[in-house]
PDB file of N, CA and C in Angstrom:
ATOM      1  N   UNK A   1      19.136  16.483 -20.016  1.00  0.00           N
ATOM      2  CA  UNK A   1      17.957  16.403 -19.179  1.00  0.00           C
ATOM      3  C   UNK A   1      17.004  17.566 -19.431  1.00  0.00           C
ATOM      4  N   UNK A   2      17.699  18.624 -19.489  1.00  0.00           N
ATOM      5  CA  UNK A   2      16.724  19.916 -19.743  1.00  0.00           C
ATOM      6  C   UNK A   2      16.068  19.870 -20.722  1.00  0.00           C
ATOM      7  N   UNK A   3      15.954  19.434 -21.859  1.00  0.00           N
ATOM      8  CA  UNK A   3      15.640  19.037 -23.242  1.00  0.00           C
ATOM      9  C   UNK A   3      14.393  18.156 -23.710  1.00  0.00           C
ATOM     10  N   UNK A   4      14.677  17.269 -22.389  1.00  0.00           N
ATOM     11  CA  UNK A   4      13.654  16.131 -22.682  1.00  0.00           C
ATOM     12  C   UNK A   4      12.768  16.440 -22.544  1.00  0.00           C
ATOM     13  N   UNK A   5      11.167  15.826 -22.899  1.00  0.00           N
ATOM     14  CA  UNK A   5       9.774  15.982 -22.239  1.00  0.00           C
ATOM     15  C   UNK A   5       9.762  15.102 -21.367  1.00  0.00           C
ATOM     16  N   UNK A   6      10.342  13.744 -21.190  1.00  0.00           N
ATOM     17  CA  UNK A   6       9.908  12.853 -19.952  1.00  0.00           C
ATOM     18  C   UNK A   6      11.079  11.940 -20.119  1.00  0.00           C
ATOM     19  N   UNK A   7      11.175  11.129 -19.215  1.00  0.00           N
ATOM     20  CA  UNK A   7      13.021  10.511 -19.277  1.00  0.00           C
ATOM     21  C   UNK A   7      12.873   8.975 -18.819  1.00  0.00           C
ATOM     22  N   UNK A   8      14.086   8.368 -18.424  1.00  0.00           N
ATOM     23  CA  UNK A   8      13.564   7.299 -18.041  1.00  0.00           C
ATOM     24  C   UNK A   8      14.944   7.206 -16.863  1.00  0.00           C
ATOM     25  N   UNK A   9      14.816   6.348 -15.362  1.00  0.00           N
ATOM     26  CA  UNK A   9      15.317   6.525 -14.768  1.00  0.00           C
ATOM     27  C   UNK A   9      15.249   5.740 -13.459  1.00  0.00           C
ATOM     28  N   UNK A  10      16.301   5.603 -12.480  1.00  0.00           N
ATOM     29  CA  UNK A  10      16.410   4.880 -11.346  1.00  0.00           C
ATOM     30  C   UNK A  10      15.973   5.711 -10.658  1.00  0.00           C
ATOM     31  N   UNK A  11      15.277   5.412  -9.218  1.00  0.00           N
ATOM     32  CA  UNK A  11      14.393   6.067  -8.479  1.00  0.00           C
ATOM     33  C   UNK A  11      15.808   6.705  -7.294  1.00  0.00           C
ATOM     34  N   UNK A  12      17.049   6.854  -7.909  1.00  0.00           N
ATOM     35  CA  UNK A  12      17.906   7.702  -6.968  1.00  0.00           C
ATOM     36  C   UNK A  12      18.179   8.856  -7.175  1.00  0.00           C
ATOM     37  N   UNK A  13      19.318   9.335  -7.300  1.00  0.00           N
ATOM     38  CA  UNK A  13      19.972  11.052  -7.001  1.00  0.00           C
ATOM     39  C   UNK A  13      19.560  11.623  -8.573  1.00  0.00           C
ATOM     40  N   UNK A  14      19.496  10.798  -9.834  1.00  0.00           N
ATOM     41  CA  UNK A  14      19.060  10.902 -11.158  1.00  0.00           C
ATOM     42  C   UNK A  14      17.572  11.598 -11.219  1.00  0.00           C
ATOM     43  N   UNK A  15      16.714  10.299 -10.486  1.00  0.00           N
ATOM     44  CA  UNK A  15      15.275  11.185 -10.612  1.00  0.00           C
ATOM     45  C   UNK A  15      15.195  12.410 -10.168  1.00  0.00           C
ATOM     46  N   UNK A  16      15.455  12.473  -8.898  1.00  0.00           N
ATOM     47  CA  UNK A  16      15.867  13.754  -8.216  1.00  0.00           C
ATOM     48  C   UNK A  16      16.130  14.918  -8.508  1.00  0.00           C
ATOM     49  N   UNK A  17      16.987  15.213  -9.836  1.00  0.00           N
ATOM     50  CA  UNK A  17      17.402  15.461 -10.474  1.00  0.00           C
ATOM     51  C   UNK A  17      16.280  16.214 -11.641  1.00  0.00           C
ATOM     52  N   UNK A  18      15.748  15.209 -12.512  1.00  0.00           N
ATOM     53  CA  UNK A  18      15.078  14.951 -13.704  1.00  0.00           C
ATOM     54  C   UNK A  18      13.808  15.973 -12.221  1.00  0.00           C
ATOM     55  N   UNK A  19      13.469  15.601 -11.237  1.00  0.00           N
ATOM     56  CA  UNK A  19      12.042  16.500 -10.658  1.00  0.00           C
ATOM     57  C   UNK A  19      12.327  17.473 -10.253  1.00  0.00           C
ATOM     58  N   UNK A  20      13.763  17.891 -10.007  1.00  0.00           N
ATOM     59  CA  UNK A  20      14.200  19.293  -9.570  1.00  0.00           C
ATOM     60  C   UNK A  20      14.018  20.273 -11.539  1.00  0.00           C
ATOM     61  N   UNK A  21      13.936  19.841 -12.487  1.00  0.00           N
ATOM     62  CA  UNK A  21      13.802  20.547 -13.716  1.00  0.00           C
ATOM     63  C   UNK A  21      12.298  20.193 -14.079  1.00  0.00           C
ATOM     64  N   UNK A  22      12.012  19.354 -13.223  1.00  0.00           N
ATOM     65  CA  UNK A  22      10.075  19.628 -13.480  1.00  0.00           C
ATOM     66  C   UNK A  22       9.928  18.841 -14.856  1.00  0.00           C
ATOM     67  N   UNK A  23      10.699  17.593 -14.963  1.00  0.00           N
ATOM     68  CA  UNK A  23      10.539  16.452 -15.686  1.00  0.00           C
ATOM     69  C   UNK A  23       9.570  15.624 -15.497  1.00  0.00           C
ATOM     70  N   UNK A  24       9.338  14.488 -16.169  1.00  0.00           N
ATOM     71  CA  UNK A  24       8.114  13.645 -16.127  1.00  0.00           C
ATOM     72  C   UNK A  24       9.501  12.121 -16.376  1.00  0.00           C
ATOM     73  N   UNK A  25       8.976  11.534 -15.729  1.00  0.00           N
ATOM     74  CA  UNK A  25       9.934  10.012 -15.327  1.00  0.00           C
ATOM     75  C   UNK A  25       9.344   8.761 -14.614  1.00  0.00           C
ATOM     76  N   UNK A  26       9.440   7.944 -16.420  1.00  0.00           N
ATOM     77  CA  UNK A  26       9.529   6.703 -15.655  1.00  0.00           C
ATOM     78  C   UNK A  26      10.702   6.344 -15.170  1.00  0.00           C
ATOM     79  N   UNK A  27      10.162   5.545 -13.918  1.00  0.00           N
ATOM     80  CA  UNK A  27      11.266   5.309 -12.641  1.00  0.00           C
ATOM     81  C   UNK A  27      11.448   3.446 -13.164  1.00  0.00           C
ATOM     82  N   UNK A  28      12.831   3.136 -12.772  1.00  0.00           N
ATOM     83  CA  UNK A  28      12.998   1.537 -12.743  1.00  0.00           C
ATOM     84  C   UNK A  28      13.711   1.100 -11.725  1.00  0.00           C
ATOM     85  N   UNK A  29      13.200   1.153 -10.580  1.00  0.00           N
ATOM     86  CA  UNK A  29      13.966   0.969  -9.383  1.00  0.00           C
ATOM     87  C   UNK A  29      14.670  -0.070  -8.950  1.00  0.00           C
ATOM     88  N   UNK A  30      16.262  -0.221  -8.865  1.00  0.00           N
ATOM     89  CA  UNK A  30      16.818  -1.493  -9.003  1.00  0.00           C
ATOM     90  C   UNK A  30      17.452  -2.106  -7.476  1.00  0.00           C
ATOM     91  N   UNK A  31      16.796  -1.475  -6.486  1.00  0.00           N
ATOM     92  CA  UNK A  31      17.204  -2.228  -5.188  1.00  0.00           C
ATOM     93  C   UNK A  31      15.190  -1.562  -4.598  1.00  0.00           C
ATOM     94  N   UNK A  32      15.303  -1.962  -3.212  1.00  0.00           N
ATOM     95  CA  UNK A  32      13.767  -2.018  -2.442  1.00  0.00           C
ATOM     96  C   UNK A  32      13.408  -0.548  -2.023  1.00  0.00           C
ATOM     97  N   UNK A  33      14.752   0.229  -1.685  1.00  0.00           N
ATOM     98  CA  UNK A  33      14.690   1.419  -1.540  1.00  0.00           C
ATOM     99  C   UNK A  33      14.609   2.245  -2.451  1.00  0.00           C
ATOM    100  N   UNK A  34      15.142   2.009  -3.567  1.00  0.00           N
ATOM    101  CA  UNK A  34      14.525   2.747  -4.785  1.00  0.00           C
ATOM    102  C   UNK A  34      13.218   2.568  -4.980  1.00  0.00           C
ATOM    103  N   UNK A  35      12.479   1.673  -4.833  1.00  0.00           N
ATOM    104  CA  UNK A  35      11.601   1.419  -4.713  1.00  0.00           C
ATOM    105  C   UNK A  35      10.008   1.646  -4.311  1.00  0.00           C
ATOM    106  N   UNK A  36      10.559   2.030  -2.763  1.00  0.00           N
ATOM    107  CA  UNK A  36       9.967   1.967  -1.746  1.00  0.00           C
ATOM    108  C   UNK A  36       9.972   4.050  -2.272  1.00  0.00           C
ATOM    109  N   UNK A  37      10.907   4.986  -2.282  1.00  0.00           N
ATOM    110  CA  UNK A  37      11.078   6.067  -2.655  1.00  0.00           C
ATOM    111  C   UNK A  37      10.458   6.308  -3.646  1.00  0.00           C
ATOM    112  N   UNK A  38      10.701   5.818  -4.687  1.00  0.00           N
ATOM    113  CA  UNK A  38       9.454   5.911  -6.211  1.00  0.00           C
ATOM    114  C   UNK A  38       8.157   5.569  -6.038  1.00  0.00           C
ATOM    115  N   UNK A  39       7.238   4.832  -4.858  1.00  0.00           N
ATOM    116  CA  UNK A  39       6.350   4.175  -4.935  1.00  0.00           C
ATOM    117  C   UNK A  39       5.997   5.756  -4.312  1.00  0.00           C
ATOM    118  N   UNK A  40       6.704   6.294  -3.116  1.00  0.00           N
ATOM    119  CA  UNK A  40       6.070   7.398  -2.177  1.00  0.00           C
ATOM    120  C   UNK A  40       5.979   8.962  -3.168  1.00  0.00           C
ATOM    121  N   UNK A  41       7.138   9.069  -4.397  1.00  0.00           N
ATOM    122  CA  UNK A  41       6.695  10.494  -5.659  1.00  0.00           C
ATOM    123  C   UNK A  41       5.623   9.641  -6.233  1.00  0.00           C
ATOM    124  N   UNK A  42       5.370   8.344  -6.615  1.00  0.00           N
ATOM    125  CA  UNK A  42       4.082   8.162  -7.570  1.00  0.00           C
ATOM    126  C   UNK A  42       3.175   8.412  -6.742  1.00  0.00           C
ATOM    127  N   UNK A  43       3.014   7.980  -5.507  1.00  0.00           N
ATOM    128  CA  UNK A  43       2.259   8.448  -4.675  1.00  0.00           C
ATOM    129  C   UNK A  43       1.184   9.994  -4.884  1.00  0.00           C
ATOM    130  N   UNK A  44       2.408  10.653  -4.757  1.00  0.00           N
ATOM    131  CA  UNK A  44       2.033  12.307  -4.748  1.00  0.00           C
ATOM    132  C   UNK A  44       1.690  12.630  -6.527  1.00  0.00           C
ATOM    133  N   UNK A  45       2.106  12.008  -6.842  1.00  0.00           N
ATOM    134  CA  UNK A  45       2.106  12.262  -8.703  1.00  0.00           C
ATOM    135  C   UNK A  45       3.065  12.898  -9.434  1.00  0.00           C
ATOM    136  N   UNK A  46       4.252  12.258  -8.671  1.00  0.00           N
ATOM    137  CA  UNK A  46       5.697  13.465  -9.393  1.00  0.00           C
ATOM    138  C   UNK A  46       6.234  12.327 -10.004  1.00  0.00           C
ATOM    139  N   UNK A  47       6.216  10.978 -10.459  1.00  0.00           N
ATOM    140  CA  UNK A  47       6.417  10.190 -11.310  1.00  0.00           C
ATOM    141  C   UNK A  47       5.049   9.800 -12.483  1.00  0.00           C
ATOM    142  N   UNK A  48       5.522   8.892 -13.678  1.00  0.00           N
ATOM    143  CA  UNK A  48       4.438   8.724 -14.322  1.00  0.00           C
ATOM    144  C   UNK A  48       4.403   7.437 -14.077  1.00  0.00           C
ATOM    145  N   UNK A  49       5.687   6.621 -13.859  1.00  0.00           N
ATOM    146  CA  UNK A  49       5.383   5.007 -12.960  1.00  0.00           C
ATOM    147  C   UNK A  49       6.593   4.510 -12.863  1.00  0.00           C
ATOM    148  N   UNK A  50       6.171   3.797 -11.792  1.00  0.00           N
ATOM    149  CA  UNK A  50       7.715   3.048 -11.390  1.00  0.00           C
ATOM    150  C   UNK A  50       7.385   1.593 -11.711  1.00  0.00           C
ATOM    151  N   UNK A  51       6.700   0.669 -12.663  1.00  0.00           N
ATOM    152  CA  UNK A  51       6.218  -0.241 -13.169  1.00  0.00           C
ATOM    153  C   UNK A  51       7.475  -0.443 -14.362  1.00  0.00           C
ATOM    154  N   UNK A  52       8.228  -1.328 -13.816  1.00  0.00           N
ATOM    155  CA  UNK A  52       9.322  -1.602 -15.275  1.00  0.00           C
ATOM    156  C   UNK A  52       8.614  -2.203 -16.654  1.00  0.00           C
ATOM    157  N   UNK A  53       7.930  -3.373 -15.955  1.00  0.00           N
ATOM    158  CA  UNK A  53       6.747  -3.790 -17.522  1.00  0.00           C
ATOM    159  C   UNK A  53       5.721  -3.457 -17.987  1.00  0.00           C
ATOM    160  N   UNK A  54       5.870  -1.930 -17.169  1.00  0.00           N
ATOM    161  CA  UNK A  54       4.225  -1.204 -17.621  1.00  0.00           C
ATOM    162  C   UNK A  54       4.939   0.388 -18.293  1.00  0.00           C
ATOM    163  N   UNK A  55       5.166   0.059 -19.415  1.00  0.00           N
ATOM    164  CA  UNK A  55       5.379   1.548 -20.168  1.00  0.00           C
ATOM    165  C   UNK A  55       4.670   2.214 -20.957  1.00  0.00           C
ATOM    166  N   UNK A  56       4.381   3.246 -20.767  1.00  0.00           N
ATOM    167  CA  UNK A  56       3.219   3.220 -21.833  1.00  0.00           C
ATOM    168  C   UNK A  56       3.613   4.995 -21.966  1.00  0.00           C
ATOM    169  N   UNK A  57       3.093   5.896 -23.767  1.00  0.00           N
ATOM    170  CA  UNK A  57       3.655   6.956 -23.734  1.00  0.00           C
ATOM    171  C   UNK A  57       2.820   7.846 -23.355  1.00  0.00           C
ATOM    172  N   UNK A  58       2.551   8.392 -22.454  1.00  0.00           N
ATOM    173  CA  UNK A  58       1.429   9.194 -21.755  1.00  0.00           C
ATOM    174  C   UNK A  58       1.445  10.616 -22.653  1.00  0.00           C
ATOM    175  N   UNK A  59      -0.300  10.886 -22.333  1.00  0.00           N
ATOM    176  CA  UNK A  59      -0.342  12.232 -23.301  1.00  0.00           C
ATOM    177  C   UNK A  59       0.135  13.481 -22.809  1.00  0.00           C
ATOM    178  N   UNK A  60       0.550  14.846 -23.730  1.00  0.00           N
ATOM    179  CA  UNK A  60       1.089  15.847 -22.967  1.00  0.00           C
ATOM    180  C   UNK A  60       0.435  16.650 -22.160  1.00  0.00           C
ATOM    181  N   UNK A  61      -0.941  16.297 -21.463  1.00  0.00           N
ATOM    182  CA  UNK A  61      -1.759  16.894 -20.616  1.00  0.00           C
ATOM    183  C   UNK A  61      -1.081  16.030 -19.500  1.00  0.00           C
ATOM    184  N   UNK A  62      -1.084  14.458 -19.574  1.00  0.00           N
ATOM    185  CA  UNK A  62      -0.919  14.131 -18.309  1.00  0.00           C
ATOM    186  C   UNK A  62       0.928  14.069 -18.224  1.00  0.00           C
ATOM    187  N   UNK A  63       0.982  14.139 -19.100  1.00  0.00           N
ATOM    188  CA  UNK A  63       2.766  15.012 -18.655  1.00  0.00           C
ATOM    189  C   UNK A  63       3.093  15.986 -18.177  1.00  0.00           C
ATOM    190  N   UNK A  64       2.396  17.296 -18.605  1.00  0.00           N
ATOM    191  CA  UNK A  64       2.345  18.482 -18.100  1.00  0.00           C
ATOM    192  C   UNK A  64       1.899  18.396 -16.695  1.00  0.00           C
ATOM    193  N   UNK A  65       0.813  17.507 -16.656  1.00  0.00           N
ATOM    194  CA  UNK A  65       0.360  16.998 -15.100  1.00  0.00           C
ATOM    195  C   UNK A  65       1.227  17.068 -14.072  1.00  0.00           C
ATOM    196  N   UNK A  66       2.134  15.525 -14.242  1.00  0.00           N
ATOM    197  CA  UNK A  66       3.209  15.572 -13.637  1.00  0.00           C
ATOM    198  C   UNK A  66       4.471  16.285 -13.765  1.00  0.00           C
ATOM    199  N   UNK A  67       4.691  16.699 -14.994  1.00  0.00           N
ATOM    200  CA  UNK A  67       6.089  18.225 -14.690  1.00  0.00           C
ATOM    201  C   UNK A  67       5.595  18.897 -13.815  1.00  0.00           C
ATOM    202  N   UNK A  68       4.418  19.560 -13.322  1.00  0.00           N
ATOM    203  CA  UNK A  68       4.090  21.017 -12.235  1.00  0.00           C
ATOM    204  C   UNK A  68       4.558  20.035 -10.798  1.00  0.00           C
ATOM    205  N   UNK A  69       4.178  18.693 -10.892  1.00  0.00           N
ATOM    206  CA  UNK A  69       3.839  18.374  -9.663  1.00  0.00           C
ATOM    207  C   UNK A  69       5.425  17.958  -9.322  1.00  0.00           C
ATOM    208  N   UNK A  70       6.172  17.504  -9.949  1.00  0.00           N
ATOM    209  CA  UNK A  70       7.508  16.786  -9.619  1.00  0.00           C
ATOM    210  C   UNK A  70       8.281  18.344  -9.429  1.00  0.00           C
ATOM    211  N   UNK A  71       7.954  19.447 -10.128  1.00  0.00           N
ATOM    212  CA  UNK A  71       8.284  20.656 -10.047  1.00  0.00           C
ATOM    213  C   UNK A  71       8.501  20.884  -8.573  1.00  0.00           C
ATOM    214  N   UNK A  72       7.197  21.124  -8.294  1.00  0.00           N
ATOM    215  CA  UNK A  72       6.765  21.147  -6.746  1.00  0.00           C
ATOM    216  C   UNK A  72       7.689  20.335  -5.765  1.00  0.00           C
ATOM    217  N   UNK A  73       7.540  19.197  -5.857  1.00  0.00           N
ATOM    218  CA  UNK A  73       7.972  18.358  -4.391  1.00  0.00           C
ATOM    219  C   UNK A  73       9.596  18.875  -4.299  1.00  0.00           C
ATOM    220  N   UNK A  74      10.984  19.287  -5.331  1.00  0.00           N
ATOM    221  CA  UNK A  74      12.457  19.358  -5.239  1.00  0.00           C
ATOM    222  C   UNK A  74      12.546  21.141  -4.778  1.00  0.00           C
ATOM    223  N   UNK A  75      12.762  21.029  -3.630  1.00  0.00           N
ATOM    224  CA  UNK A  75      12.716  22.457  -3.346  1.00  0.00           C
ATOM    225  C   UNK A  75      14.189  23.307  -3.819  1.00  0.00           C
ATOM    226  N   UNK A  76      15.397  22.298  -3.859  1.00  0.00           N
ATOM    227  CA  UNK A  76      16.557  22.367  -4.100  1.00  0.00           C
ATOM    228  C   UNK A  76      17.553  23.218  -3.157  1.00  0.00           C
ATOM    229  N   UNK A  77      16.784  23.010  -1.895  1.00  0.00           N
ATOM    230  CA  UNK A  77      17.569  23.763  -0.958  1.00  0.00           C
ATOM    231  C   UNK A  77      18.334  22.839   0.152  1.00  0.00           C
ATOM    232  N   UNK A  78      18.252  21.495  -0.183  1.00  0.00           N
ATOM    233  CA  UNK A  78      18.856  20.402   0.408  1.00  0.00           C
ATOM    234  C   UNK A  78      20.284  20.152   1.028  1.00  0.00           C
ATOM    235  N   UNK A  79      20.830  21.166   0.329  1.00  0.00           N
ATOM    236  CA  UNK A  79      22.554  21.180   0.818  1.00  0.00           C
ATOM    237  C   UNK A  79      22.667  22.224   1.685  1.00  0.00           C
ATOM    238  N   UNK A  80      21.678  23.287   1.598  1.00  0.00           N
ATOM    239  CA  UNK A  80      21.448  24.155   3.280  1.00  0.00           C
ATOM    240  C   UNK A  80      21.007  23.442   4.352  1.00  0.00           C
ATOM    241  N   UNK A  81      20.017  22.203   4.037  1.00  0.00           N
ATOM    242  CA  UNK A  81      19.506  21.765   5.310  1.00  0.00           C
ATOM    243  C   UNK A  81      21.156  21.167   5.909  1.00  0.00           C
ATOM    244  N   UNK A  82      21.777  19.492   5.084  1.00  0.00           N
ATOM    245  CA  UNK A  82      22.582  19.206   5.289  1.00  0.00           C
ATOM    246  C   UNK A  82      23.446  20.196   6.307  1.00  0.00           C
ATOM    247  N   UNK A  83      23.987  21.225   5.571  1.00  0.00           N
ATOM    248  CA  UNK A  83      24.970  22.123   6.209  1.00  0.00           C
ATOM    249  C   UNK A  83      24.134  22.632   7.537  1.00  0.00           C
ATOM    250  N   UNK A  84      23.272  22.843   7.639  1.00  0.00           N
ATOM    251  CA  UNK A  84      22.759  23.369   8.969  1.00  0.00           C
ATOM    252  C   UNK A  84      22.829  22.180   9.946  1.00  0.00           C
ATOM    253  N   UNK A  85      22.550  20.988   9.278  1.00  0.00           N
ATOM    254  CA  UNK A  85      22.692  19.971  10.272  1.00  0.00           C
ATOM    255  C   UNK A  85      23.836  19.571  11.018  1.00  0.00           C
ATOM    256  N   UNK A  86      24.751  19.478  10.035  1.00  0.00           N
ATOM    257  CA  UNK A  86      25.581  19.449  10.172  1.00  0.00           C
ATOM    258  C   UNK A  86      26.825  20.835  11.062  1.00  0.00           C
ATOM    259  N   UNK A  87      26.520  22.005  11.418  1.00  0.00           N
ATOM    260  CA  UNK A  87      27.001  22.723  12.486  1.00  0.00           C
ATOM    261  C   UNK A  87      26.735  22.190  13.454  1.00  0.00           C
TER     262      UNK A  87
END
């Protein structure tokens, strides 16, 4: 994953993943909630699309685009919230 410039991927714990290293990812979301989750990062611009028959190889400006921004949204502090919730 660290390696890649942009990946390809299910809109679960994977993408997640791929935006916590400030990746660029097309998403292929295979249930409504994947879905519905990939539609809300394309939203913000931390995917490049969640369109399975729309692929296309985007240039490295608008890659770089979305690496800062998918950067942004994974704060990676998620297993502190959990645990706090969880006390």
């Amino acid at each position: 994953m660290q390696n890649c410039d942009f990946a390809f991927s299910n809109g679960g714990t994977t993408m997640l993943e791929l935006l916590s290293l400030g990746k660029a990812v097309h998403v292929y979301p295979q249930n409504n909630a994947e879905r519905i989750f990939s539609q809300y990062v394309l939203d913000l611009g931390g995917i490049i699309s969640n369109q399975p028959n729309k692929i296309e190889i985007p240039s490295y400006r608008f890659l770089n685009k979305v690496c800062l921004t998918a950067f942004s949204l994974v704060d990676c502090k998620g297993k502190y919230r959990i645990i706090k919730r969880l006390k």
